[in-house]
PDB file of N, CA and C in Angstrom:
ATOM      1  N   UNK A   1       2.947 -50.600 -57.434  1.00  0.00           N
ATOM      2  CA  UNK A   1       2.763 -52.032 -57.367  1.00  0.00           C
ATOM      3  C   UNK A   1       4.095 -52.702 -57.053  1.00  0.00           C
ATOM      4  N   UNK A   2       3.976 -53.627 -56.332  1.00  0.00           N
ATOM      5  CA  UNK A   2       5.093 -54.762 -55.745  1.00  0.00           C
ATOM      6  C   UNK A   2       5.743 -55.355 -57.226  1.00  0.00           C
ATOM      7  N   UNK A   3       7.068 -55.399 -57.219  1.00  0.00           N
ATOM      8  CA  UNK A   3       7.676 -56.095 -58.148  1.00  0.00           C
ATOM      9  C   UNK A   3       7.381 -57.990 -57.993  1.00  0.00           C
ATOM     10  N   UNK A   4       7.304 -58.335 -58.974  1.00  0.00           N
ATOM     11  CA  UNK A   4       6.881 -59.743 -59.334  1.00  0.00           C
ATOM     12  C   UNK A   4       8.210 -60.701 -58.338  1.00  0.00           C
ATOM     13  N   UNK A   5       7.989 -61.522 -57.892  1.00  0.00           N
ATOM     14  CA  UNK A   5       9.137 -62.767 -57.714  1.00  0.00           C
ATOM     15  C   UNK A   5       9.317 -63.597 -58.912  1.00  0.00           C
ATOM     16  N   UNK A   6      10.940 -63.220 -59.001  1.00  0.00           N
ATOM     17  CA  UNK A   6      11.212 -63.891 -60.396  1.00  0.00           C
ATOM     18  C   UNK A   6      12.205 -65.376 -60.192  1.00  0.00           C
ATOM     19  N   UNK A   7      12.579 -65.292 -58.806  1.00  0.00           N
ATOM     20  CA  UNK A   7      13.413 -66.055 -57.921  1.00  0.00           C
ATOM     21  C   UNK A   7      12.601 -67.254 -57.732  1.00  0.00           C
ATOM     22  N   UNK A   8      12.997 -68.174 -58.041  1.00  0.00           N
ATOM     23  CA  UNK A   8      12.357 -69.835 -57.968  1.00  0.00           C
ATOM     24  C   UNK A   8      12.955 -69.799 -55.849  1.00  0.00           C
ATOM     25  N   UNK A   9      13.390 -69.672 -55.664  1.00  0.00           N
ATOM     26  CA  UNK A   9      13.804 -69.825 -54.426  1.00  0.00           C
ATOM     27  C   UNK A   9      13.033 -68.976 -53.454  1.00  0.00           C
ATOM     28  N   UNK A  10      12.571 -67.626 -53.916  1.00  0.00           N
ATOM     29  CA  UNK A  10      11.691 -66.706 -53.486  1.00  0.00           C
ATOM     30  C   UNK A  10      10.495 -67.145 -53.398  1.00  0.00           C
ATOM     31  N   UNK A  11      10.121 -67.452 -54.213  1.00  0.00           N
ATOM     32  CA  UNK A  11       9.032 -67.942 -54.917  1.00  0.00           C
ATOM     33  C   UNK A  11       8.436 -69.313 -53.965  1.00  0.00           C
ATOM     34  N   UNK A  12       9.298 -70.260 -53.701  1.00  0.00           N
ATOM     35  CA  UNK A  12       9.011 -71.244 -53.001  1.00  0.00           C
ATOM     36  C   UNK A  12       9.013 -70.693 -51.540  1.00  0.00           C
ATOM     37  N   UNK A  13       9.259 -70.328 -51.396  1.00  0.00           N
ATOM     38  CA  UNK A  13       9.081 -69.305 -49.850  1.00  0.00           C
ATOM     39  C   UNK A  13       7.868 -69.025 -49.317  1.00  0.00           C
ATOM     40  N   UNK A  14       7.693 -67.975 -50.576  1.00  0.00           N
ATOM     41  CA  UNK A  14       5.924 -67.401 -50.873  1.00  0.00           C
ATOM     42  C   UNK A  14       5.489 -68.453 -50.200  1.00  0.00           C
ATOM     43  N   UNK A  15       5.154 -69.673 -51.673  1.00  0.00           N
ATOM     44  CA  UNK A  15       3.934 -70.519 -51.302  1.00  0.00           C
ATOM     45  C   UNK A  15       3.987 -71.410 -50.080  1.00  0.00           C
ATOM     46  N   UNK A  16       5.436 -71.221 -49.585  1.00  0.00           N
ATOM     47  CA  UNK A  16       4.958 -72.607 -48.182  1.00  0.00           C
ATOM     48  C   UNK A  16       4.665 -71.496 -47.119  1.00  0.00           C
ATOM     49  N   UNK A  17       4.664 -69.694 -47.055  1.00  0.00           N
ATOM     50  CA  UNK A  17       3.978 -69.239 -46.395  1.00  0.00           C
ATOM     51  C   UNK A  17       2.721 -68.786 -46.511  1.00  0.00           C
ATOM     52  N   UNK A  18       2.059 -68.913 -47.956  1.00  0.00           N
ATOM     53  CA  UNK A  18       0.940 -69.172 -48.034  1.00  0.00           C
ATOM     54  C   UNK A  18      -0.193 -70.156 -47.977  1.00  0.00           C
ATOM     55  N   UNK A  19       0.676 -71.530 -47.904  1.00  0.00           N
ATOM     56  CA  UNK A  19      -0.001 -72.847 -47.368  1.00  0.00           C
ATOM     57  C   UNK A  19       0.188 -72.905 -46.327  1.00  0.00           C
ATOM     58  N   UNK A  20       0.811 -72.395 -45.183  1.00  0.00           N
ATOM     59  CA  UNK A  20       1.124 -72.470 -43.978  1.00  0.00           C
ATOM     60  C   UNK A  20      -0.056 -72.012 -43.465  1.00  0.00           C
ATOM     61  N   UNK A  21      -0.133 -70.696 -43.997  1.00  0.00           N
ATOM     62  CA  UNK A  21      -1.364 -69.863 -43.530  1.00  0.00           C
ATOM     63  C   UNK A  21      -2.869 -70.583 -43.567  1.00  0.00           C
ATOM     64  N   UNK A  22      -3.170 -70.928 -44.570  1.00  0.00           N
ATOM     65  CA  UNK A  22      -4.246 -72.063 -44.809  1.00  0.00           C
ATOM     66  C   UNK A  22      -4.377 -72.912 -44.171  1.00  0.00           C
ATOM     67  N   UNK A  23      -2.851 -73.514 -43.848  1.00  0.00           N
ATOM     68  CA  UNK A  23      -3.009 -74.669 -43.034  1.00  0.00           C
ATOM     69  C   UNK A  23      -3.424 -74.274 -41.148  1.00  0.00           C
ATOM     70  N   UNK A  24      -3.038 -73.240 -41.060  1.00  0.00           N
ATOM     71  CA  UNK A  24      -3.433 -72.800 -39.600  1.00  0.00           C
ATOM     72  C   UNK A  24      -4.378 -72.520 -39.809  1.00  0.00           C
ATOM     73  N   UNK A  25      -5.245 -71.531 -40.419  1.00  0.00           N
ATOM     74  CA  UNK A  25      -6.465 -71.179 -39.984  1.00  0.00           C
ATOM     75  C   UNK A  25      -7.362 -71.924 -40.744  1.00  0.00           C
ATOM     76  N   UNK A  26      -7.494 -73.278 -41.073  1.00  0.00           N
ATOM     77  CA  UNK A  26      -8.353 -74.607 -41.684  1.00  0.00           C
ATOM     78  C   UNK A  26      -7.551 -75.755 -40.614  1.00  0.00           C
ATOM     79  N   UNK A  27      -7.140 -75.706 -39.536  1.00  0.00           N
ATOM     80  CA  UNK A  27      -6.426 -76.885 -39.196  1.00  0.00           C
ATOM     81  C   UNK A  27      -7.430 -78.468 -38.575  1.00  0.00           C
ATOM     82  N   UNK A  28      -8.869 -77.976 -38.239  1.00  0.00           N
ATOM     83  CA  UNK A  28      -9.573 -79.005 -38.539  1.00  0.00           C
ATOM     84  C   UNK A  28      -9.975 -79.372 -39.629  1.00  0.00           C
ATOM     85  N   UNK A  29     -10.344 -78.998 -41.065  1.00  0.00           N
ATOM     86  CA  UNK A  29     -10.650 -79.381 -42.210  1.00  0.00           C
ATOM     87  C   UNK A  29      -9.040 -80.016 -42.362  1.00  0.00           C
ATOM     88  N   UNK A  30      -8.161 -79.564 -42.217  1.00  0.00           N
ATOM     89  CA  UNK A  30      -6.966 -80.638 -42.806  1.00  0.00           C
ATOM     90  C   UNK A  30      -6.814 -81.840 -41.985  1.00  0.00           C
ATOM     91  N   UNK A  31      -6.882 -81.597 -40.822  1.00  0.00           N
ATOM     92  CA  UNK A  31      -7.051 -83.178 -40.140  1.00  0.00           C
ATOM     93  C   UNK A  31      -7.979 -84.078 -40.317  1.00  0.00           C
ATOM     94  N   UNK A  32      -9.842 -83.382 -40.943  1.00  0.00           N
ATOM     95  CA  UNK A  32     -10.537 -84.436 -41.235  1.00  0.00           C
ATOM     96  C   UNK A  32     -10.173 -84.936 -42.486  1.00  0.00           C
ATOM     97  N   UNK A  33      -9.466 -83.590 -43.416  1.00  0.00           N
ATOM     98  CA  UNK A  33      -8.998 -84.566 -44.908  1.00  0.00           C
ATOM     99  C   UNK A  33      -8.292 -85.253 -45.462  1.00  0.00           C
ATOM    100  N   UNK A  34      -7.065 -85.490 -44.336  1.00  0.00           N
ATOM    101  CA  UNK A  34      -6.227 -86.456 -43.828  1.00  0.00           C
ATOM    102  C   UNK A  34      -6.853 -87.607 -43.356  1.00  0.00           C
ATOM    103  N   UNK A  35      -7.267 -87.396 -42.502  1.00  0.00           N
ATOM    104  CA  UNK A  35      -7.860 -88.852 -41.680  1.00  0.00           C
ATOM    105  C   UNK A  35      -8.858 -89.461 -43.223  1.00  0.00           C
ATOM    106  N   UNK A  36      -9.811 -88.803 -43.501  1.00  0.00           N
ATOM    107  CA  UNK A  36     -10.800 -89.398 -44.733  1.00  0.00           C
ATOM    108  C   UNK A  36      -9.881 -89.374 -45.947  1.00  0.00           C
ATOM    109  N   UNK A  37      -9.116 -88.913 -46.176  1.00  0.00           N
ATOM    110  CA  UNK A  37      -8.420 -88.912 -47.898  1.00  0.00           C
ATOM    111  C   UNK A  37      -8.976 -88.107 -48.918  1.00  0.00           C
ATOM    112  N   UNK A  38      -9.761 -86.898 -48.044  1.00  0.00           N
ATOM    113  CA  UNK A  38     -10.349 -85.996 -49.053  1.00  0.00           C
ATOM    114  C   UNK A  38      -9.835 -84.259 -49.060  1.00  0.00           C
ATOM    115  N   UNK A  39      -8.562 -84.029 -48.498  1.00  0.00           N
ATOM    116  CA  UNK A  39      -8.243 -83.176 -48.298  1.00  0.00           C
ATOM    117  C   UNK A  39      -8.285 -81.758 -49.940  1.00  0.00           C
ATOM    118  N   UNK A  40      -8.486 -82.244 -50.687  1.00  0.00           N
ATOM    119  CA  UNK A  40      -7.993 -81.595 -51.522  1.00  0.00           C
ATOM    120  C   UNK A  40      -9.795 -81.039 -52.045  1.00  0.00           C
ATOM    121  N   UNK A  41     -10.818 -82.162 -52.133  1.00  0.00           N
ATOM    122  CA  UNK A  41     -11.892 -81.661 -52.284  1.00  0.00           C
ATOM    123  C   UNK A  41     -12.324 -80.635 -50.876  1.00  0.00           C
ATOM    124  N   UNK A  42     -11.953 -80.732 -49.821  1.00  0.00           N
ATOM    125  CA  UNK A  42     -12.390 -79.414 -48.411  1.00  0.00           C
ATOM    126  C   UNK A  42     -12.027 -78.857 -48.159  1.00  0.00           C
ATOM    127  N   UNK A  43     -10.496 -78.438 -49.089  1.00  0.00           N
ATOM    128  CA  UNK A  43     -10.017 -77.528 -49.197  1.00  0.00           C
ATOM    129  C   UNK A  43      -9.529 -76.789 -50.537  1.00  0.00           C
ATOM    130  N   UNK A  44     -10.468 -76.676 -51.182  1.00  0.00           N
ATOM    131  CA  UNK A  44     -10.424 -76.795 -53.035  1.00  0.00           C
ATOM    132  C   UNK A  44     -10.746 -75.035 -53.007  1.00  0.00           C
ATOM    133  N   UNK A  45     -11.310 -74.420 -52.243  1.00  0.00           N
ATOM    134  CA  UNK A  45     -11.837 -73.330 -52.271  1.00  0.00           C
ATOM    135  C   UNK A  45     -10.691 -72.609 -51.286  1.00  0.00           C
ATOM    136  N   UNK A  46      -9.853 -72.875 -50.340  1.00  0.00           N
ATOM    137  CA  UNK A  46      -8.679 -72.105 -49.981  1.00  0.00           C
ATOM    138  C   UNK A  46      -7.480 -72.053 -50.483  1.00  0.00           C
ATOM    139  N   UNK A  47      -7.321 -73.333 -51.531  1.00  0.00           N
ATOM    140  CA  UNK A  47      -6.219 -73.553 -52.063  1.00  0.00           C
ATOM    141  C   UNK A  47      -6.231 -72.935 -53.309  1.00  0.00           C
ATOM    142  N   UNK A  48      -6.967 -72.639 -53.853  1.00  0.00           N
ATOM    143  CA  UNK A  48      -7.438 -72.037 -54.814  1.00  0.00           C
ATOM    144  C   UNK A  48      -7.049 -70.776 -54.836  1.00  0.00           C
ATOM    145  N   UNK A  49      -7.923 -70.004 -53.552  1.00  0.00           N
ATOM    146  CA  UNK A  49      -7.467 -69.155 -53.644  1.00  0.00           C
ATOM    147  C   UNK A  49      -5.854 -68.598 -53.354  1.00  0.00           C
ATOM    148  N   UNK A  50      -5.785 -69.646 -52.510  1.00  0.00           N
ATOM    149  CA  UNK A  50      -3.938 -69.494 -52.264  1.00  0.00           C
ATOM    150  C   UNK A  50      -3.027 -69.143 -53.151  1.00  0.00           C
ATOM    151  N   UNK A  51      -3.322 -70.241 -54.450  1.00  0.00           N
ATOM    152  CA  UNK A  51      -2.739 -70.439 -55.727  1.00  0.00           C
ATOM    153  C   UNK A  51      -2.899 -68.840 -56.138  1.00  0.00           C
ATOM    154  N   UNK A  52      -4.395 -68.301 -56.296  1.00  0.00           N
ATOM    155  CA  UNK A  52      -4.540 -67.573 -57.198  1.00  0.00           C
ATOM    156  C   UNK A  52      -3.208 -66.304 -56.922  1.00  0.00           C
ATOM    157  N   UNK A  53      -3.373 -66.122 -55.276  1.00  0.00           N
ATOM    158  CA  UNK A  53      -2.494 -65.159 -54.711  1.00  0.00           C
ATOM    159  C   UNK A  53      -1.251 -65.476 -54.925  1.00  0.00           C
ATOM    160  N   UNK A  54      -0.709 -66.451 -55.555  1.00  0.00           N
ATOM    161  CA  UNK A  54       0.855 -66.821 -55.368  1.00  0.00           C
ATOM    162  C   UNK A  54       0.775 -66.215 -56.271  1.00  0.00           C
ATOM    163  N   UNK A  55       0.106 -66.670 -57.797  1.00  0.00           N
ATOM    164  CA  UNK A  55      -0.064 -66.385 -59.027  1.00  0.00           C
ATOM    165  C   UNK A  55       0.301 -64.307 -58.823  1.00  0.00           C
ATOM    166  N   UNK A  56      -0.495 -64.164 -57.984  1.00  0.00           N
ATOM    167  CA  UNK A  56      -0.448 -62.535 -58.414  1.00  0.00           C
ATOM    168  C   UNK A  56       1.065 -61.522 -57.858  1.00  0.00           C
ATOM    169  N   UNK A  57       1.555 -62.602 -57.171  1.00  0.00           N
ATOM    170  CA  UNK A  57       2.804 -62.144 -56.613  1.00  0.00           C
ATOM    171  C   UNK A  57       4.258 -62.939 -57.046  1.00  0.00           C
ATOM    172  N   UNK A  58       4.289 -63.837 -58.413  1.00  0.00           N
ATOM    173  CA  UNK A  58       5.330 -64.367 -58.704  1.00  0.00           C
ATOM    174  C   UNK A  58       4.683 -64.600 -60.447  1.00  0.00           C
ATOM    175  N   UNK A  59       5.891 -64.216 -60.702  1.00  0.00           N
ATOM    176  CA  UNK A  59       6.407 -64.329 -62.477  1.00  0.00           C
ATOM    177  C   UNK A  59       5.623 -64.981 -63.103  1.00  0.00           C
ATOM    178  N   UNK A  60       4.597 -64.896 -63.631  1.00  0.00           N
ATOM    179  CA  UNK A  60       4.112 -65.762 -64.941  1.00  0.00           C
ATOM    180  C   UNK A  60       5.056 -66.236 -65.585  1.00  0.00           C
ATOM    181  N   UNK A  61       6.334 -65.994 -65.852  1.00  0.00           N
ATOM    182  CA  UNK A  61       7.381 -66.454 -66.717  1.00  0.00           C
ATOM    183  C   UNK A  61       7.981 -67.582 -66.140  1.00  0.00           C
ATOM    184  N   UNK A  62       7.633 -67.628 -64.511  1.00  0.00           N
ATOM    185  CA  UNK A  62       8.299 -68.486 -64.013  1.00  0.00           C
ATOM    186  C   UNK A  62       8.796 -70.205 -64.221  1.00  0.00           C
ATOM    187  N   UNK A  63       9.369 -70.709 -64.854  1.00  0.00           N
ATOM    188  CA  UNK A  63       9.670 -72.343 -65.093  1.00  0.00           C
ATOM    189  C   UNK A  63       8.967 -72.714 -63.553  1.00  0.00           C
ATOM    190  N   UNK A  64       8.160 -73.661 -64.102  1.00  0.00           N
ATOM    191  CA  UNK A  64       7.522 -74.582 -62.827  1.00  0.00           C
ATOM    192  C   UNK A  64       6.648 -73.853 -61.716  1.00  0.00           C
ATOM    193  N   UNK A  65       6.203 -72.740 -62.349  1.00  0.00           N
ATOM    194  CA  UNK A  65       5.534 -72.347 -60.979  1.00  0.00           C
ATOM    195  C   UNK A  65       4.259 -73.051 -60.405  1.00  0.00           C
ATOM    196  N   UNK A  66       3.481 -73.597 -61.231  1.00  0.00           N
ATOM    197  CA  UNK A  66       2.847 -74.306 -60.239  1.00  0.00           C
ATOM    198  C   UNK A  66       2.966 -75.533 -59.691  1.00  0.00           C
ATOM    199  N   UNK A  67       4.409 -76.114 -59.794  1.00  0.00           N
ATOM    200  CA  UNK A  67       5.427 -77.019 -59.034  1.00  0.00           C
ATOM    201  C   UNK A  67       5.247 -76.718 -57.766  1.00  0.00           C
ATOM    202  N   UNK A  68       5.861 -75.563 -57.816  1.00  0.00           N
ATOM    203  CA  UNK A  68       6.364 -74.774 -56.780  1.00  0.00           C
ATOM    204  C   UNK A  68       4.888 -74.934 -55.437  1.00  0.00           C
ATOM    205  N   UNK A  69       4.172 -74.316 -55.941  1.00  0.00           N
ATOM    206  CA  UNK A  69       2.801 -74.117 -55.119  1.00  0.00           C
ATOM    207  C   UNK A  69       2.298 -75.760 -54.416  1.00  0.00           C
ATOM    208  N   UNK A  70       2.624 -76.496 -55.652  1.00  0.00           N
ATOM    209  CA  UNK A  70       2.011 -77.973 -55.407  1.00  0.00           C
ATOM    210  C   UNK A  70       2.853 -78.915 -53.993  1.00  0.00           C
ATOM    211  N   UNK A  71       4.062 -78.390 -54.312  1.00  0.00           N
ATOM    212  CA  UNK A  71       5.490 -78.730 -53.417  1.00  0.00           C
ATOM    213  C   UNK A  71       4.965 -78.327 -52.578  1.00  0.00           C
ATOM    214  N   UNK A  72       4.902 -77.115 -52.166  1.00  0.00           N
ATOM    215  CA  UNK A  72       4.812 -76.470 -50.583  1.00  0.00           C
ATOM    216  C   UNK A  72       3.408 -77.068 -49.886  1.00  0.00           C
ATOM    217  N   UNK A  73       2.460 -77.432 -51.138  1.00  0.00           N
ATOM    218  CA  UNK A  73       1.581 -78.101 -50.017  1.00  0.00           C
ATOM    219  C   UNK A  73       1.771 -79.821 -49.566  1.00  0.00           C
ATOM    220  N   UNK A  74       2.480 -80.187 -50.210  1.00  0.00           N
ATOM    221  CA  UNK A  74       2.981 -81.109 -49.643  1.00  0.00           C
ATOM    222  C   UNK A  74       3.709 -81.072 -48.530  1.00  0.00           C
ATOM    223  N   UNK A  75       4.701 -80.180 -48.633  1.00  0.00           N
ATOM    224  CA  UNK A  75       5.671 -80.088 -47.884  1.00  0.00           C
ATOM    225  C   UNK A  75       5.144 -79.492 -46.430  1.00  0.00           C
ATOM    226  N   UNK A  76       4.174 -78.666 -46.428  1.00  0.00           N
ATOM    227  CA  UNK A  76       4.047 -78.508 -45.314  1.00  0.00           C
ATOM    228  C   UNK A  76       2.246 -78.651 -44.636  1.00  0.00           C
ATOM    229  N   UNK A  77       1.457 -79.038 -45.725  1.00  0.00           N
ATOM    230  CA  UNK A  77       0.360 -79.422 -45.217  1.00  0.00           C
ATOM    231  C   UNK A  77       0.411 -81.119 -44.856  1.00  0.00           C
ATOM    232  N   UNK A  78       0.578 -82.172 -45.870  1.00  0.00           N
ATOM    233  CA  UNK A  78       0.571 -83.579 -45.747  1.00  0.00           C
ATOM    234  C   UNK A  78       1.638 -83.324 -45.117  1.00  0.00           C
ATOM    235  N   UNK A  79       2.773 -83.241 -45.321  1.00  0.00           N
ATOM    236  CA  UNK A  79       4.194 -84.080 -44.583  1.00  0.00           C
ATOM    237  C   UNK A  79       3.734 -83.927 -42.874  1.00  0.00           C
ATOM    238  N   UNK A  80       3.267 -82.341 -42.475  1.00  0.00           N
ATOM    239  CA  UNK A  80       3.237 -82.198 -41.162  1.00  0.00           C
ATOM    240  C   UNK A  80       2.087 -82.700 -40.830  1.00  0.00           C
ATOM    241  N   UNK A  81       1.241 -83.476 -41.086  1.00  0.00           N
ATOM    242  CA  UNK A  81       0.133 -84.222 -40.810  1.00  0.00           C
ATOM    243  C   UNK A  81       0.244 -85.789 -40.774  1.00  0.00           C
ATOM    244  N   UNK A  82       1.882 -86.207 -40.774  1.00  0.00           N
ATOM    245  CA  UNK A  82       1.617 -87.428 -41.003  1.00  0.00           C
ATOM    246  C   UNK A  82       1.875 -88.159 -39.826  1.00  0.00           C
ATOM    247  N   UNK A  83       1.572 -87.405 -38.366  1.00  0.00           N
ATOM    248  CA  UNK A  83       0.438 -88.422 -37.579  1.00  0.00           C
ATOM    249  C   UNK A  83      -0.542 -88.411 -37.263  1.00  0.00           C
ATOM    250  N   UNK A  84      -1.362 -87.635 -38.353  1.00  0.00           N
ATOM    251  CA  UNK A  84      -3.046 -87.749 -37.933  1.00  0.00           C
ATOM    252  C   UNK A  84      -3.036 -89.778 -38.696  1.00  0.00           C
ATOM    253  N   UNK A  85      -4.134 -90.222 -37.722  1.00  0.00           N
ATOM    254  CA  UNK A  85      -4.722 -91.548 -38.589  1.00  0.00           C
ATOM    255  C   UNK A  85      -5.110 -91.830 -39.798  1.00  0.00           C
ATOM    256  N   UNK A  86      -4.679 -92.648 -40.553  1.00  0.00           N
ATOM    257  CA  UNK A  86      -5.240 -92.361 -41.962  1.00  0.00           C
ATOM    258  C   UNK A  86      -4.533 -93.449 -43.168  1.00  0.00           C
ATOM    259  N   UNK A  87      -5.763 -93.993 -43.704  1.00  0.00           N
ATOM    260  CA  UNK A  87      -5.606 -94.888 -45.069  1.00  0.00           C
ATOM    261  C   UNK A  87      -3.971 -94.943 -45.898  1.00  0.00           C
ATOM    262  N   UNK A  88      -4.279 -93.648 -46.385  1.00  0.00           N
ATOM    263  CA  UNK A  88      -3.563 -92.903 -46.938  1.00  0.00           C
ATOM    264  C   UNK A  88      -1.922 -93.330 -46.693  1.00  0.00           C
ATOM    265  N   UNK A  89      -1.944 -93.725 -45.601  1.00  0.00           N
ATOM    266  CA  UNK A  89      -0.340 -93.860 -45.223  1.00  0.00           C
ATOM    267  C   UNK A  89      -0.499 -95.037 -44.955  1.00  0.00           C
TER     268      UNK A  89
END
């Protein structure tokens, strides 16, 4: 078995390449949940599982890990979406 990420810096890596991934292969569900403001309910079932996978590859011990996960989808699902049309902004 793969050793855990115990590295907060590692760790944030992981998850913005695991929201990345989500975010490419869902990239119309994130633009309609952008444009409507429902991104998080149409994508509740990939993010989920995203999470679960970060979870299985970084430290339970970790300070802030699900910071970490929450960050990267910001960081790279909303931030890089912010010129679809939308309320929201």
């Amino acid at each position: 078995m793969a050793r855990l990420v115990d590295n907060p810096d590692l760790a944030f890596r992981l998850a913005r390449a695991i929201v990345s991934d989500i975010a490419l292969y869902n990239q119309e569900k994130v633009k309609e949940g952008i444009k409507n403001d429902n991104i998080f309910d149409l994508l509740a079932e990939e993010l989920k599982e995203g999470r679960d996978h970060f979870y299985t590859r970084v430290s339970d011990g970790m300070t802030n890990r699900d910071h970490l996960f929450d960050r990267a989808i910001v960081d790279v699902m909303i931030k890089q979406a912010g010129k679809i049309e939308s309320p929201i902004w």
